[in-house]
PDB file of N, CA and C in Angstrom:
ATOM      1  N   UNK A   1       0.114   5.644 -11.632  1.00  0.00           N
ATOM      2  CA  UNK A   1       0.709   4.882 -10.571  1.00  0.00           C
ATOM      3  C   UNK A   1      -0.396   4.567  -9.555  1.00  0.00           C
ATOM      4  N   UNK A   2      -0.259   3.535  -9.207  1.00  0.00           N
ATOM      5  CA  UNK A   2      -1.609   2.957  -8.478  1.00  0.00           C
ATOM      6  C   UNK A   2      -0.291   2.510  -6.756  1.00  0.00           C
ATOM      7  N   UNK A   3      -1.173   3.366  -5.801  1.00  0.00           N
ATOM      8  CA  UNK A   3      -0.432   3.427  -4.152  1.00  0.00           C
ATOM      9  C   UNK A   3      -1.391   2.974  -3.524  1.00  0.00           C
ATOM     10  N   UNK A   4      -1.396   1.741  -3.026  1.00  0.00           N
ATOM     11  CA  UNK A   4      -2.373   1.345  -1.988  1.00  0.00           C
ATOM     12  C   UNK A   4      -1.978   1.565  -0.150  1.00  0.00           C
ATOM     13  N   UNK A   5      -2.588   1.999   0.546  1.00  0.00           N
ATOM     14  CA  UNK A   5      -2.357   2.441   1.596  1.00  0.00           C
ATOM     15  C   UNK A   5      -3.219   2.023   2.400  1.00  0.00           C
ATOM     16  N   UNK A   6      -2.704   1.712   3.718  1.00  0.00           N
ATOM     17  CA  UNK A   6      -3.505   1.359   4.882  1.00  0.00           C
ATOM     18  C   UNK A   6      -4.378   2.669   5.138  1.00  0.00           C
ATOM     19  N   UNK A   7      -5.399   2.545   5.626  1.00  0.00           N
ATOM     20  CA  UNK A   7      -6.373   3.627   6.235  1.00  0.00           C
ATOM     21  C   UNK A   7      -5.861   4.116   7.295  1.00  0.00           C
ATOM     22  N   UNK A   8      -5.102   3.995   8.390  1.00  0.00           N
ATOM     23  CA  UNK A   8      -4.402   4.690   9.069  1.00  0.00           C
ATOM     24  C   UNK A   8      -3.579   5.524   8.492  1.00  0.00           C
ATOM     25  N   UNK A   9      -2.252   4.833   7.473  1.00  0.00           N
ATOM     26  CA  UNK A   9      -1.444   5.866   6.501  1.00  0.00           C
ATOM     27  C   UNK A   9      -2.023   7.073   6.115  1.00  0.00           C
ATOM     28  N   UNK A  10      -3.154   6.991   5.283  1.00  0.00           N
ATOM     29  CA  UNK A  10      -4.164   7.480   4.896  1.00  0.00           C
ATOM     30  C   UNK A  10      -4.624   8.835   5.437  1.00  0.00           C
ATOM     31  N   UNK A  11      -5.129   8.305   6.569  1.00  0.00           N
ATOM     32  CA  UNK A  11      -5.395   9.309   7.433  1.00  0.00           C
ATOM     33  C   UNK A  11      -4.271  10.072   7.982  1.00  0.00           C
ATOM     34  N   UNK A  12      -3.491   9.424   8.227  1.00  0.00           N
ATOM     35  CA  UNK A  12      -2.342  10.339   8.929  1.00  0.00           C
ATOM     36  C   UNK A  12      -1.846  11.692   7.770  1.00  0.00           C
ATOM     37  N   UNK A  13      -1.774  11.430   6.472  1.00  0.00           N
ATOM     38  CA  UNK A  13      -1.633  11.738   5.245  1.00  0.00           C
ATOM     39  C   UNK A  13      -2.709  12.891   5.288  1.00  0.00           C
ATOM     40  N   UNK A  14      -3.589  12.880   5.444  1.00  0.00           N
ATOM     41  CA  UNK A  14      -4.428  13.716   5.035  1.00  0.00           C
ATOM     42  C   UNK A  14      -4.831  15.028   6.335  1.00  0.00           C
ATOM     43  N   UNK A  15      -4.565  14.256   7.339  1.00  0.00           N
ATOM     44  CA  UNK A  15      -4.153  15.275   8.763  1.00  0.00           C
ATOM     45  C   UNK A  15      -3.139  16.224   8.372  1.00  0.00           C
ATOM     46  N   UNK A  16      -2.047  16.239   8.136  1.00  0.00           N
ATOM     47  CA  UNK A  16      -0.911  16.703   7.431  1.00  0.00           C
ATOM     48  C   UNK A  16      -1.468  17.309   6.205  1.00  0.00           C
ATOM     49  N   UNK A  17      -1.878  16.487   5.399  1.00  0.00           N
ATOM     50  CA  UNK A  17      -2.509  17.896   4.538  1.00  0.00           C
ATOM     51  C   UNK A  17      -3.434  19.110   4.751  1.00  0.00           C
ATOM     52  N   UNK A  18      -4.322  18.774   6.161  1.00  0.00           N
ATOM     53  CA  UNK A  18      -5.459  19.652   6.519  1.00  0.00           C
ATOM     54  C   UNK A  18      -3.920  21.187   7.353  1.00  0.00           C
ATOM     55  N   UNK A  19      -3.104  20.301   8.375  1.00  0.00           N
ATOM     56  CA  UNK A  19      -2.471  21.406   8.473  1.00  0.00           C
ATOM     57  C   UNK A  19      -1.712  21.724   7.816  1.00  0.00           C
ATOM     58  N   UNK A  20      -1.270  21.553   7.042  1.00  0.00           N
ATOM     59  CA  UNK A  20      -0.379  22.496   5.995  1.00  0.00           C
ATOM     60  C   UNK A  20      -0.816  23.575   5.536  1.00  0.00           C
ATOM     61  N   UNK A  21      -2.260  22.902   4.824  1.00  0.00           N
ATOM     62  CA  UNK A  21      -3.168  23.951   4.361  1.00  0.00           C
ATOM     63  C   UNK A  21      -3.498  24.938   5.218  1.00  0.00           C
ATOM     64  N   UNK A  22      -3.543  24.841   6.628  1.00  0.00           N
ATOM     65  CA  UNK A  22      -3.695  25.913   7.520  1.00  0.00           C
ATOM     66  C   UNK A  22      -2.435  26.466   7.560  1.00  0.00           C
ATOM     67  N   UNK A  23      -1.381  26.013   8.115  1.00  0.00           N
ATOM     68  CA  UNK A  23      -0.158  26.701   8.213  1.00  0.00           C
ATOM     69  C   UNK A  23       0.681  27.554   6.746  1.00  0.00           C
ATOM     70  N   UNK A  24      -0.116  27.226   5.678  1.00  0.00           N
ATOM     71  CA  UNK A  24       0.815  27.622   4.448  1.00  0.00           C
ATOM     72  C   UNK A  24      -0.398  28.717   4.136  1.00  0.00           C
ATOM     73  N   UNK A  25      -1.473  28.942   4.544  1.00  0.00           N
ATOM     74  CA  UNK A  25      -2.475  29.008   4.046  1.00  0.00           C
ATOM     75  C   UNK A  25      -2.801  28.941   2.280  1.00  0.00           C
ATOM     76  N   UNK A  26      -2.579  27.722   1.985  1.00  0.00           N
ATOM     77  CA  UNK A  26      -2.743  27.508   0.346  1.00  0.00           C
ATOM     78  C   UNK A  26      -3.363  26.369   0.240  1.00  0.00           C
ATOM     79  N   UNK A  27      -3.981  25.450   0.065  1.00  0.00           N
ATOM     80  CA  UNK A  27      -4.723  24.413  -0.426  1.00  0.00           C
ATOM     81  C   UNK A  27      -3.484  23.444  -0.689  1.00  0.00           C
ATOM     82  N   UNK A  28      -3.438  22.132   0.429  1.00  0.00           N
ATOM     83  CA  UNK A  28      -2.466  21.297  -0.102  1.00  0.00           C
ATOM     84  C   UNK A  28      -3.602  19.697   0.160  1.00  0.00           C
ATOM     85  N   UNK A  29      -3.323  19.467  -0.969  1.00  0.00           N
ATOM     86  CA  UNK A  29      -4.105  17.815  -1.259  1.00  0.00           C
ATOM     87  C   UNK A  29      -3.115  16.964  -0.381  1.00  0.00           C
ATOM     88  N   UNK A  30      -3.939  15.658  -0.721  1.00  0.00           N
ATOM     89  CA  UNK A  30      -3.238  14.472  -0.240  1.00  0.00           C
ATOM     90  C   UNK A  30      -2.069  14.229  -0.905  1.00  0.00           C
ATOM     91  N   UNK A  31      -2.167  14.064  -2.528  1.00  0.00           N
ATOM     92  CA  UNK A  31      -1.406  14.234  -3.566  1.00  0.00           C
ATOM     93  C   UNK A  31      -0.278  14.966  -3.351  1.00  0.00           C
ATOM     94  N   UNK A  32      -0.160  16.141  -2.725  1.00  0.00           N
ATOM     95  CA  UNK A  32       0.975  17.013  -3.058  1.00  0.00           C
ATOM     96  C   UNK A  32       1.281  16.837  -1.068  1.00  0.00           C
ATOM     97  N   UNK A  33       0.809  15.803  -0.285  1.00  0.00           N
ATOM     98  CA  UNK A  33       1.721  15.674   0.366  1.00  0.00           C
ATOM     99  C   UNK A  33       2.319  14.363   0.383  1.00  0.00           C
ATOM    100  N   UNK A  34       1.804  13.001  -0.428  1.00  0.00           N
ATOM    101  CA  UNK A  34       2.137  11.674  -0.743  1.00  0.00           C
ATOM    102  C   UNK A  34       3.400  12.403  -1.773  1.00  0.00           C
ATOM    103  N   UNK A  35       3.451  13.612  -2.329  1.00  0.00           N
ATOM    104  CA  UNK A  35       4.578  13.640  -3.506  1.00  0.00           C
ATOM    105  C   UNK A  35       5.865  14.193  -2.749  1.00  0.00           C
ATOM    106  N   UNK A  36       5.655  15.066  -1.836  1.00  0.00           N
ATOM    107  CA  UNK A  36       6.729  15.425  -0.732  1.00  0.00           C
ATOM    108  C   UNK A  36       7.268  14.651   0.252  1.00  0.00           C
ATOM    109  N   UNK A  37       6.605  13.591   0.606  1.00  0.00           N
ATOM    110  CA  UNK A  37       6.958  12.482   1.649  1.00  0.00           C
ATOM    111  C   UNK A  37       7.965  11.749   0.597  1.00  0.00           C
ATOM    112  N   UNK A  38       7.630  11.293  -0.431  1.00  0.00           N
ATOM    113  CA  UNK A  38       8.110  10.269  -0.934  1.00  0.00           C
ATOM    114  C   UNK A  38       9.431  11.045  -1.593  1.00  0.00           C
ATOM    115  N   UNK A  39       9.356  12.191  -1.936  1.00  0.00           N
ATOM    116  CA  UNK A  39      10.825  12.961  -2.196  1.00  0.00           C
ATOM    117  C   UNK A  39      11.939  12.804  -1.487  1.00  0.00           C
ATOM    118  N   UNK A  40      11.352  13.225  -0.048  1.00  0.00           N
ATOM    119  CA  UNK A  40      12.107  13.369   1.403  1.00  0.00           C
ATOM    120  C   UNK A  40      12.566  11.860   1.066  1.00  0.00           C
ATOM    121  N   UNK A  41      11.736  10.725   1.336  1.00  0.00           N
ATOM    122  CA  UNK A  41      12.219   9.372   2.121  1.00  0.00           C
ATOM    123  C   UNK A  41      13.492   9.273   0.695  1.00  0.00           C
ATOM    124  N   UNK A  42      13.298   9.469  -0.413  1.00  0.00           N
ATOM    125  CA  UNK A  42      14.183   8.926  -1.290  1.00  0.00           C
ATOM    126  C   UNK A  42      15.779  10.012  -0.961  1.00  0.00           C
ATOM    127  N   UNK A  43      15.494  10.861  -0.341  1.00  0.00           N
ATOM    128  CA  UNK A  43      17.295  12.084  -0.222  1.00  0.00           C
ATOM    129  C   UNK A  43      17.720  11.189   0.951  1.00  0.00           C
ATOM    130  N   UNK A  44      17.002  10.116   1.643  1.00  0.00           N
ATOM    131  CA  UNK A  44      17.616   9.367   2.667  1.00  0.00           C
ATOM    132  C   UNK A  44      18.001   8.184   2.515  1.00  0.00           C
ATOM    133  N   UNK A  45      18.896   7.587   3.114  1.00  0.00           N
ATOM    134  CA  UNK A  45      19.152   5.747   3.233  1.00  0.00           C
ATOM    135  C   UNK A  45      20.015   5.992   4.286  1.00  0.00           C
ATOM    136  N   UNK A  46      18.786   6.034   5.480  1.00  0.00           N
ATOM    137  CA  UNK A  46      19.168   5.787   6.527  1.00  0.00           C
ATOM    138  C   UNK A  46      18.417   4.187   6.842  1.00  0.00           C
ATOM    139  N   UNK A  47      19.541   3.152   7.754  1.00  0.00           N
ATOM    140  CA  UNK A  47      18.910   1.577   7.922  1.00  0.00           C
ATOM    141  C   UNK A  47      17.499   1.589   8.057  1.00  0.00           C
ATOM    142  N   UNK A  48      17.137   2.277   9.510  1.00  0.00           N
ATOM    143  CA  UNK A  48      15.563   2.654   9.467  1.00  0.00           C
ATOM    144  C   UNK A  48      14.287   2.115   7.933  1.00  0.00           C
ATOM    145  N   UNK A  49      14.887   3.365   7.469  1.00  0.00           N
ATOM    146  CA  UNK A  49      14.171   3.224   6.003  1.00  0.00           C
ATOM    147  C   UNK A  49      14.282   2.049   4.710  1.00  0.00           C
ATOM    148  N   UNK A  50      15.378   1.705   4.528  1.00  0.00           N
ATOM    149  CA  UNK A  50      15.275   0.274   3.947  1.00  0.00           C
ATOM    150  C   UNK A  50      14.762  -0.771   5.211  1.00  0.00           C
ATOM    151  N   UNK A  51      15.266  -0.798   6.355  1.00  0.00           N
ATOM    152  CA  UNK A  51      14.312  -2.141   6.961  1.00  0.00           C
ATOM    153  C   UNK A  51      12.428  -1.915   6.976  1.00  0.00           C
ATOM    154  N   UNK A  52      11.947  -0.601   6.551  1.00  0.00           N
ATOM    155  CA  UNK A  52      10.844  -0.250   5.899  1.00  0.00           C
ATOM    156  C   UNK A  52      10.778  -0.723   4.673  1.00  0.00           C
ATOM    157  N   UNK A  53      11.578  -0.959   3.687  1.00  0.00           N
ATOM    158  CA  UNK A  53      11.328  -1.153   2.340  1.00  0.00           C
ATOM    159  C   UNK A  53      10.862  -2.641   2.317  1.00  0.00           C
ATOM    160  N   UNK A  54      12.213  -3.231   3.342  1.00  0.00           N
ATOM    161  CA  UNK A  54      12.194  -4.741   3.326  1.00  0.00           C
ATOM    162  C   UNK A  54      11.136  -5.160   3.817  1.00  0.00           C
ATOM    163  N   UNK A  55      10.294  -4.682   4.943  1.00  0.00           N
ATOM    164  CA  UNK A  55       9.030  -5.044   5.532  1.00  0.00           C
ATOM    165  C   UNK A  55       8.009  -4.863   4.511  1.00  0.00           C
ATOM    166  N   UNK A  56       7.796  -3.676   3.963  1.00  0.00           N
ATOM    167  CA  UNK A  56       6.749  -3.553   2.417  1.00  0.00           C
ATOM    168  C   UNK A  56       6.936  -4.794   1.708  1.00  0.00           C
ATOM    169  N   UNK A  57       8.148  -4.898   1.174  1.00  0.00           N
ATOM    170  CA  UNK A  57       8.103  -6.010  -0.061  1.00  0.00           C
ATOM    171  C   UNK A  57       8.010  -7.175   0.741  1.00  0.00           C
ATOM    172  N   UNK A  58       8.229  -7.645   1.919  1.00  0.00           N
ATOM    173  CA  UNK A  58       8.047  -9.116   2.224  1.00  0.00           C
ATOM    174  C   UNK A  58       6.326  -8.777   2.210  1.00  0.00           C
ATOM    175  N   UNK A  59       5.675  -7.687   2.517  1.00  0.00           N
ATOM    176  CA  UNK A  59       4.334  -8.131   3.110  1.00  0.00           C
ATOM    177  C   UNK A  59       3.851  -7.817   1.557  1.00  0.00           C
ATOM    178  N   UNK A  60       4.086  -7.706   0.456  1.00  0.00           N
ATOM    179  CA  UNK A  60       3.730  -7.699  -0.269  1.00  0.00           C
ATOM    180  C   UNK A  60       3.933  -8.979  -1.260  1.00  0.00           C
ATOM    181  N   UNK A  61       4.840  -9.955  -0.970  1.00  0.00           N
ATOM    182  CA  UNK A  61       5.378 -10.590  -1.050  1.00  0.00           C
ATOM    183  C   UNK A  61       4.220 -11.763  -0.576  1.00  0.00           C
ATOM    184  N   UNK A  62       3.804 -11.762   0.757  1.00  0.00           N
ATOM    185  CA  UNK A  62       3.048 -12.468   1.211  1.00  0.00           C
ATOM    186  C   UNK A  62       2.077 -12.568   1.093  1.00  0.00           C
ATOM    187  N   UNK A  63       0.785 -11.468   0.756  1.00  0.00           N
ATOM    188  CA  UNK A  63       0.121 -11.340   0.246  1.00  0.00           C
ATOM    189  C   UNK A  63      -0.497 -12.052  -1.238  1.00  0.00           C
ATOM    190  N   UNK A  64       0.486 -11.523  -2.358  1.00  0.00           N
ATOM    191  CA  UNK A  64       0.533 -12.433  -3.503  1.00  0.00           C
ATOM    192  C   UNK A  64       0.286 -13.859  -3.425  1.00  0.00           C
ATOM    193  N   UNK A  65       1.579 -14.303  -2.364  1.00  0.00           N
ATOM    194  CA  UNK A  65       1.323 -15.761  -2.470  1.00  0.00           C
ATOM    195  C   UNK A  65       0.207 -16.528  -1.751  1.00  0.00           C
ATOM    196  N   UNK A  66      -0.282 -15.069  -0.590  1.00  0.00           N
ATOM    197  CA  UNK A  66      -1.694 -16.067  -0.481  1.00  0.00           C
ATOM    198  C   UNK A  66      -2.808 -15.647  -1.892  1.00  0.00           C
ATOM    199  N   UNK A  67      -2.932 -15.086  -1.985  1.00  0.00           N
ATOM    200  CA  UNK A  67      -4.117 -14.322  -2.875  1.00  0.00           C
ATOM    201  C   UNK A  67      -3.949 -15.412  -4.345  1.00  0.00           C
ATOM    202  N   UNK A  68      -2.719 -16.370  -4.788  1.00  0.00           N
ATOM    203  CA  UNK A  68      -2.147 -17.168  -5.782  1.00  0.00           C
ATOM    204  C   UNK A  68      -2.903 -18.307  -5.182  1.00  0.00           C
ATOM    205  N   UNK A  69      -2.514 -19.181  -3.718  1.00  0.00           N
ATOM    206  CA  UNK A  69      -3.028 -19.853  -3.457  1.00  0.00           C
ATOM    207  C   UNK A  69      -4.100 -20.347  -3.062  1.00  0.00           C
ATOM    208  N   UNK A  70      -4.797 -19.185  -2.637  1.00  0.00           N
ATOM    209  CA  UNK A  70      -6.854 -19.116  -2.765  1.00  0.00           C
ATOM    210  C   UNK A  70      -7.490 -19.123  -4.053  1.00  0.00           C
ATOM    211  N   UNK A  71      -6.630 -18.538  -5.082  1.00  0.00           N
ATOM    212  CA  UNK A  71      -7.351 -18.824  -6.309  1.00  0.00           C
ATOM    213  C   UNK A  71      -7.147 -20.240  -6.694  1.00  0.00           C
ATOM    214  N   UNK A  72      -5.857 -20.877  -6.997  1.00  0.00           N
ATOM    215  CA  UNK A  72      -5.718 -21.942  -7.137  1.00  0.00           C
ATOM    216  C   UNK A  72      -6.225 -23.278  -6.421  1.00  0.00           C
ATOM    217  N   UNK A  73      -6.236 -23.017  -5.341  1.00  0.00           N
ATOM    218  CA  UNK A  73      -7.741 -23.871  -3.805  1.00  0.00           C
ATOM    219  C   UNK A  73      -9.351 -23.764  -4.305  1.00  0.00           C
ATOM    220  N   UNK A  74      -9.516 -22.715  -5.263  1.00  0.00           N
ATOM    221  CA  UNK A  74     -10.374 -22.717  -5.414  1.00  0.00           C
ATOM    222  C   UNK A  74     -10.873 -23.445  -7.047  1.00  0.00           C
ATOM    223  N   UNK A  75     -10.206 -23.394  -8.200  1.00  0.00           N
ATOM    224  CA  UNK A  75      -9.713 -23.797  -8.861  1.00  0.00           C
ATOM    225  C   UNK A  75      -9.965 -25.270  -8.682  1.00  0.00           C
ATOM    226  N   UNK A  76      -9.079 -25.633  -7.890  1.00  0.00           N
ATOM    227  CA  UNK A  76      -8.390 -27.447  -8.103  1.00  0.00           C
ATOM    228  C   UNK A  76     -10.038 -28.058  -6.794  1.00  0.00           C
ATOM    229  N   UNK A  77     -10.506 -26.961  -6.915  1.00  0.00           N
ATOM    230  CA  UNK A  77     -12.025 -27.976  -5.848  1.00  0.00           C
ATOM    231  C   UNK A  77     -13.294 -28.023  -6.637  1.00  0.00           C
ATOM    232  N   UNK A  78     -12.948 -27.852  -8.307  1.00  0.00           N
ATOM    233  CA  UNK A  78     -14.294 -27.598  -9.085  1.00  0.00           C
ATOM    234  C   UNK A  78     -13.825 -28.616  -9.604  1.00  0.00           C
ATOM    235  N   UNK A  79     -15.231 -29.637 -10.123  1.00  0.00           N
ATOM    236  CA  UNK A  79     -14.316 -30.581 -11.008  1.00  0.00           C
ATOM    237  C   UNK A  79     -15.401 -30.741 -12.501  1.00  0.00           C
ATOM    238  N   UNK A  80     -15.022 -29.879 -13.698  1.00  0.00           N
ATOM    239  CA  UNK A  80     -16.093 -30.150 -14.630  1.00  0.00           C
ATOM    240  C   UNK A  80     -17.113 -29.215 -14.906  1.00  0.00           C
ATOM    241  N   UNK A  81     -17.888 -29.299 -16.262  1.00  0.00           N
ATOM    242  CA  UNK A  81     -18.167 -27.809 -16.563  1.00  0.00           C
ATOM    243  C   UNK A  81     -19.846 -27.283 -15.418  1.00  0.00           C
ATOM    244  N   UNK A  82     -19.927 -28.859 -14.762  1.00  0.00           N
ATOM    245  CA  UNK A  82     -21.094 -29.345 -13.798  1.00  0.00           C
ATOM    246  C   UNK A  82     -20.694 -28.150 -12.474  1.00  0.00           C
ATOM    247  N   UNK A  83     -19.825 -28.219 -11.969  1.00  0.00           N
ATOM    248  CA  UNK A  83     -19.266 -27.336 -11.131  1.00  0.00           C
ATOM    249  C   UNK A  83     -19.666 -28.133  -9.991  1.00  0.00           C
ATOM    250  N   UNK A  84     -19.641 -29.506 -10.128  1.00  0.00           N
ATOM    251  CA  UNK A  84     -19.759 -30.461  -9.120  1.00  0.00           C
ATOM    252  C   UNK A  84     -18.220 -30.741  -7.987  1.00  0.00           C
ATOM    253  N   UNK A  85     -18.456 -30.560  -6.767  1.00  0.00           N
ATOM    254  CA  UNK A  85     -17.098 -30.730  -5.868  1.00  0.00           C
ATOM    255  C   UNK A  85     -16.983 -31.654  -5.822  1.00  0.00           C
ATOM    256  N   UNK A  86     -15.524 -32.154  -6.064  1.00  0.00           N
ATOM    257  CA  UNK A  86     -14.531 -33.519  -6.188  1.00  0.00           C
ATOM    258  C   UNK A  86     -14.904 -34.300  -4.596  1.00  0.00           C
TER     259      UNK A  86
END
């Protein structure tokens, strides 16, 4: 499974793992606290949390369609195996 995360997320994620590991005193990764967060958020459906879901997938959503339309801009401005611009 491939999780891409903002560097803030990230960090916040891994703060939380540094204290755990102090407070549990046992060695807790990023991993085994990205696997407990995501447990928790799923025993919930509170509005909060789907208007989170809905914000992910639109911005993921948006993304695509730019990242579709820069390739294709880039694409439709070559013209020929010359790589001469139209």
């Amino acid at each position: 499974m491939l999780l891409i995360l903002s560097q803030g997320v990230s960090d916040r994620a891994r703060v939380l793992a540094g204290k755990a590991t102090i407070a549990l005193k046992l060695p807790v990764s990023l991993q085994i606290v990205l696997r407990a967060l995501i447990e928790e958020g799923l025993k919930r459906s509170h509005p909060s949390f789907l208007a989170n879901v809905a914000d992910q997938a639109r911005a993921v959503r948006h993304k695509r369609h730019a990242a579709r339309r820069a390739s294709v801009e880039g694409v439709a401005g070559i013209d020929g195996p010359q790589g001469r611009r139209r």
